[in-house]
N, C-alpha and C. Protein backbone atom coordinates (compact mmCIF):
# COMPACT_ATOMS: atom_id res chain seq x y z
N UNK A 1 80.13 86.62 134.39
CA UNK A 1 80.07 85.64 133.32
C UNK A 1 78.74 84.93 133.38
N UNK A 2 78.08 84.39 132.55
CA UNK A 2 77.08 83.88 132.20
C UNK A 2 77.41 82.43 132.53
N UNK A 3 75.93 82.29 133.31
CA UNK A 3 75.75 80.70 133.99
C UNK A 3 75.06 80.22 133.12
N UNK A 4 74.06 80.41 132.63
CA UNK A 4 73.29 79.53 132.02
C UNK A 4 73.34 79.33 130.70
N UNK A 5 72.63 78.29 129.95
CA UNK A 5 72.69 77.86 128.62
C UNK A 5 72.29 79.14 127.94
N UNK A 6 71.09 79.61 128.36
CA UNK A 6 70.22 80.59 127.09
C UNK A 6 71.19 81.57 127.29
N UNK A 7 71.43 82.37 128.70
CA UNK A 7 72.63 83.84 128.62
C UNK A 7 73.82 83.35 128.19
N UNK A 8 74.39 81.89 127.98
CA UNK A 8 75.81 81.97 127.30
C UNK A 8 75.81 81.85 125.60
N UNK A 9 74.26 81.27 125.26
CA UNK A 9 73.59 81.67 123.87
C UNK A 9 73.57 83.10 123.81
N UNK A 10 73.23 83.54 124.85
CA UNK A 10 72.64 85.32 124.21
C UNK A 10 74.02 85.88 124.22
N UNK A 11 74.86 85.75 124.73
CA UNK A 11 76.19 86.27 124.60
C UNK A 11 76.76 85.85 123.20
N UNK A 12 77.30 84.43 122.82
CA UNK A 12 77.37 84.27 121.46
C UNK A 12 76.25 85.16 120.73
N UNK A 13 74.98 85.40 120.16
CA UNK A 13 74.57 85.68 119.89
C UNK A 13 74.83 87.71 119.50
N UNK A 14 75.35 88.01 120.74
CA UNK A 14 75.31 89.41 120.91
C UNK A 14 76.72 89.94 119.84
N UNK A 15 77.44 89.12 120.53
CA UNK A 15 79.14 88.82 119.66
C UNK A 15 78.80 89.46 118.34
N UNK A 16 78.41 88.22 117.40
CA UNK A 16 77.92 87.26 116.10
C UNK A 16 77.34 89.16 115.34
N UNK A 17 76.51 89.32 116.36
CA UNK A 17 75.63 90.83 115.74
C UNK A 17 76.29 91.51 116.06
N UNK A 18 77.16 92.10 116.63
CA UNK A 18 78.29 93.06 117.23
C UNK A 18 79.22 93.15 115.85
N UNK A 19 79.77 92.47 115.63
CA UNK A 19 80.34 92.26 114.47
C UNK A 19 80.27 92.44 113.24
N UNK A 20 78.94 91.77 112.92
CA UNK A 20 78.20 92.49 111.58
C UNK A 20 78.08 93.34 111.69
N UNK A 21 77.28 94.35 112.58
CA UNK A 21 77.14 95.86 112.38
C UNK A 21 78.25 96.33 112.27
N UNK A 22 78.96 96.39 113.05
CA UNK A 22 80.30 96.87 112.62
C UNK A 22 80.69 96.99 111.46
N UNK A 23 80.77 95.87 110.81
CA UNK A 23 81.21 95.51 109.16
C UNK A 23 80.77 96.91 108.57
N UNK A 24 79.70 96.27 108.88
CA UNK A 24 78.64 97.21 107.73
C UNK A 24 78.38 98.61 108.11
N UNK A 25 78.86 99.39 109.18
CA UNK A 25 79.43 100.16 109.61
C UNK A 25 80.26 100.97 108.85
N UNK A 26 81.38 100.22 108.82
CA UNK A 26 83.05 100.17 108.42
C UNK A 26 82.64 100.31 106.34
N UNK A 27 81.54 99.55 106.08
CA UNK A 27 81.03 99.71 104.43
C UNK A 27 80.82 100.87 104.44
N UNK A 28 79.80 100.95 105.08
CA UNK A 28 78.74 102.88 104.93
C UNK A 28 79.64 103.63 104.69
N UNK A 29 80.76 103.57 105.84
CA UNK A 29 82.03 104.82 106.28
C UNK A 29 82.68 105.05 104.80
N UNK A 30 83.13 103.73 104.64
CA UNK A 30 84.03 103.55 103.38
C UNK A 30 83.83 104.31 102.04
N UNK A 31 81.99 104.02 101.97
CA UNK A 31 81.42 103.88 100.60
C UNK A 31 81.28 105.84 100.78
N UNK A 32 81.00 106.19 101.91
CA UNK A 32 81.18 107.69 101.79
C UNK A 32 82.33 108.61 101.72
N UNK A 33 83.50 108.03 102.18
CA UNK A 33 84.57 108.71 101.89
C UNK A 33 85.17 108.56 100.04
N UNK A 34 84.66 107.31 99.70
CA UNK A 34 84.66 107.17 98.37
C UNK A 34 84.28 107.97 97.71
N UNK A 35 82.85 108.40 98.23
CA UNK A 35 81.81 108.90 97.15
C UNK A 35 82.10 111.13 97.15
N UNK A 36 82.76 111.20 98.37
CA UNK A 36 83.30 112.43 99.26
C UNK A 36 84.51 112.48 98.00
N UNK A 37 85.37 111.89 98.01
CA UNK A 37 86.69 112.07 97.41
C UNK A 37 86.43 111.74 95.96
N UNK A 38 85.25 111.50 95.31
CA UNK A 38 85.07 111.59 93.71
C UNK A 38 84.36 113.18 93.61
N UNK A 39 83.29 113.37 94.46
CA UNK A 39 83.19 114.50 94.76
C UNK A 39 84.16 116.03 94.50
N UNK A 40 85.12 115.93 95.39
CA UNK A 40 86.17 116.45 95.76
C UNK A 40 87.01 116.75 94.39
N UNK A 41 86.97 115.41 93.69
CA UNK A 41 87.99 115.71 93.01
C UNK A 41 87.88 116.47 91.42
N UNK A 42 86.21 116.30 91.41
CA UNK A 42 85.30 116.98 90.59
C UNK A 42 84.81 115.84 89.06
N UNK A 43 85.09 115.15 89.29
CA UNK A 43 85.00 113.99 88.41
C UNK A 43 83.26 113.78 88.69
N UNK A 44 81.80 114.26 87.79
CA UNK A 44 80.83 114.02 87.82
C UNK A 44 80.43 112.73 88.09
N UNK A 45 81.21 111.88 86.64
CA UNK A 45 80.86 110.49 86.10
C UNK A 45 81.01 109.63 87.35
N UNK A 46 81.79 109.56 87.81
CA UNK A 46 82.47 109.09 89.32
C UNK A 46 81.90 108.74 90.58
N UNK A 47 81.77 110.13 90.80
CA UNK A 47 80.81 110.47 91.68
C UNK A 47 78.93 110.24 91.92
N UNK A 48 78.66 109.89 91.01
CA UNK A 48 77.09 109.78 90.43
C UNK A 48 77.40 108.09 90.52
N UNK A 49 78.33 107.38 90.63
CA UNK A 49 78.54 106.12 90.50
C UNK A 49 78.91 105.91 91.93
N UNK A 50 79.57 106.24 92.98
CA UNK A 50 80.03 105.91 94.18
C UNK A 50 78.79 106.37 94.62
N UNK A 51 78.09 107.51 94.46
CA UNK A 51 76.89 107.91 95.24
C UNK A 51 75.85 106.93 95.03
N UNK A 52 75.02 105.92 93.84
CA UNK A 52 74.97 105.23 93.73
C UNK A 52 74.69 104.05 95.13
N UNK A 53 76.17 103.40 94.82
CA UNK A 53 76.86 102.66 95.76
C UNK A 53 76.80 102.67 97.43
N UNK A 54 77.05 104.04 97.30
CA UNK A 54 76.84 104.40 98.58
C UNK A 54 75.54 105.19 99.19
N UNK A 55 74.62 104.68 98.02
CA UNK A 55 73.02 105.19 98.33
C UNK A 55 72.69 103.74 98.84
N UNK A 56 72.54 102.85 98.14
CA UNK A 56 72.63 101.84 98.47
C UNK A 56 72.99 100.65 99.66
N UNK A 57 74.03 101.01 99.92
CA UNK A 57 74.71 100.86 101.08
C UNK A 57 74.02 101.52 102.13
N UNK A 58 73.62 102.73 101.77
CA UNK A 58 73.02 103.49 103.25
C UNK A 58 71.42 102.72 103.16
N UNK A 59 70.95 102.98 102.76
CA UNK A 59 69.39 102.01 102.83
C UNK A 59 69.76 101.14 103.31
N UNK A 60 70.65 100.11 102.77
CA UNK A 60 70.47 98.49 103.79
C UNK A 60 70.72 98.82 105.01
N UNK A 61 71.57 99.90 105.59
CA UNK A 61 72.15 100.09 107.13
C UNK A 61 70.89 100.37 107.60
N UNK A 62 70.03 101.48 107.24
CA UNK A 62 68.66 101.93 107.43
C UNK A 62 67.60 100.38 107.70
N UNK A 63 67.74 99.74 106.79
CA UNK A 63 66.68 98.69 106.75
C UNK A 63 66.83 97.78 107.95
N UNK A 64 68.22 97.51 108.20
CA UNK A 64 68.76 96.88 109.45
C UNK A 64 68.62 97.50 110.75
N UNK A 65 67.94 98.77 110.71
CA UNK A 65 68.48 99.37 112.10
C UNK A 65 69.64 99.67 112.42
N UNK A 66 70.85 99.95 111.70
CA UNK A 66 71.79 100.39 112.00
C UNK A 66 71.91 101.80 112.32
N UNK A 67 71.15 102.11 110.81
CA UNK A 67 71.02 103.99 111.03
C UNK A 67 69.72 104.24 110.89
N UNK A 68 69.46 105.66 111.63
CA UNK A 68 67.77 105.96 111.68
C UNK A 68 67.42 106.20 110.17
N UNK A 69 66.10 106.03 109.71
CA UNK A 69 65.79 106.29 108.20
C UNK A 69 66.06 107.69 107.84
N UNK A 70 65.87 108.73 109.00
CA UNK A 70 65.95 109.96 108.74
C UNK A 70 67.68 110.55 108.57
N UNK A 71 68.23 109.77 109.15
CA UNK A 71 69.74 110.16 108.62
C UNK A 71 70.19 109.44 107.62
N UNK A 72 69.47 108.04 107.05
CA UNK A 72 70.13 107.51 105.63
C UNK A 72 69.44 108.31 104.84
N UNK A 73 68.27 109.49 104.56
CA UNK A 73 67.30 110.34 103.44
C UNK A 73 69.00 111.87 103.80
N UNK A 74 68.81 111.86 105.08
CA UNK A 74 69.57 112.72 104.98
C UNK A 74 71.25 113.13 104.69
N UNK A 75 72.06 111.59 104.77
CA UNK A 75 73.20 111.26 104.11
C UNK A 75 72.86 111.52 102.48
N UNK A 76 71.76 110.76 101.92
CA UNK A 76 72.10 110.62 100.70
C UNK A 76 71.49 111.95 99.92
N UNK A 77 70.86 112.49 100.54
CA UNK A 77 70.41 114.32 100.21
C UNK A 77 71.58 115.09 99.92
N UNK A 78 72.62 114.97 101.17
CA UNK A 78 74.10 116.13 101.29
C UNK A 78 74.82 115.37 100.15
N UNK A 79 74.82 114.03 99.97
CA UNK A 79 75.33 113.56 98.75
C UNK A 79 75.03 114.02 97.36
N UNK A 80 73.60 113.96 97.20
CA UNK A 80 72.61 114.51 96.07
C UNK A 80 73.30 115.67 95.76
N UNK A 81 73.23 117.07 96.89
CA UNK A 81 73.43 118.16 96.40
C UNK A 81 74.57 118.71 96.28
N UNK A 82 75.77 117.66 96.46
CA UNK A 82 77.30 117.89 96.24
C UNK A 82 77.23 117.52 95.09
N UNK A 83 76.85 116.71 94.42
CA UNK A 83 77.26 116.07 93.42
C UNK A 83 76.76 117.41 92.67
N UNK A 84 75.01 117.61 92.53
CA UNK A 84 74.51 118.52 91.64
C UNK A 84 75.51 120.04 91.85
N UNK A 85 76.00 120.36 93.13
CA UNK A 85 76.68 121.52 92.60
C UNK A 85 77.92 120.95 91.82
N UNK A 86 78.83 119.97 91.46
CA UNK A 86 79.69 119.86 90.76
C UNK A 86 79.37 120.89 88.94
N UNK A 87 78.25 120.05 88.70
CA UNK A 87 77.88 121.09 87.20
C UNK A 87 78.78 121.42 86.78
């Protein structure tokens, strides 16, 4: 356990950010199974709208350091080219 003022700050602190990422985690996940299951179900209009959403969503995770930039270009690519094979 933490003795001092600043390490029982950095602990609150660690918490506080532990948490948010998570959240926003738990968004990304969400906003892709969304955007997966409009996909899926072949609905264009839908899908071009959750992808969207969940383009979106992936950049801010990216911007935060949550996810590397090269896997939010590359989430929203496999997204891109599901949608375009719908046609």
């Amino acid at each position: 356990m933490a003795n001092t003022k600043s390490a029982i700050k950095r602990n609150r602190q660690t918490i506080t950010r532990t948490e948010r990422n998570r959240a926003e985690k738990s968004r990304m996940k969400a906003a892709r199974k969304t955007t997966l299951a409009a996909i899926v179900s072949g609905n264009k209009d839908e899908a071009v709208k959750a992808a969207s959403v969940f383009s979106s969503v992936v950049d801010k995770a990216a911007k935060r350091n949550l996810i590397h930039p090269n896997k939010a270009a590359n989430l929203k690519s496999k997204t891109a080219k599901a949608i375009a094979a719908i046609g």
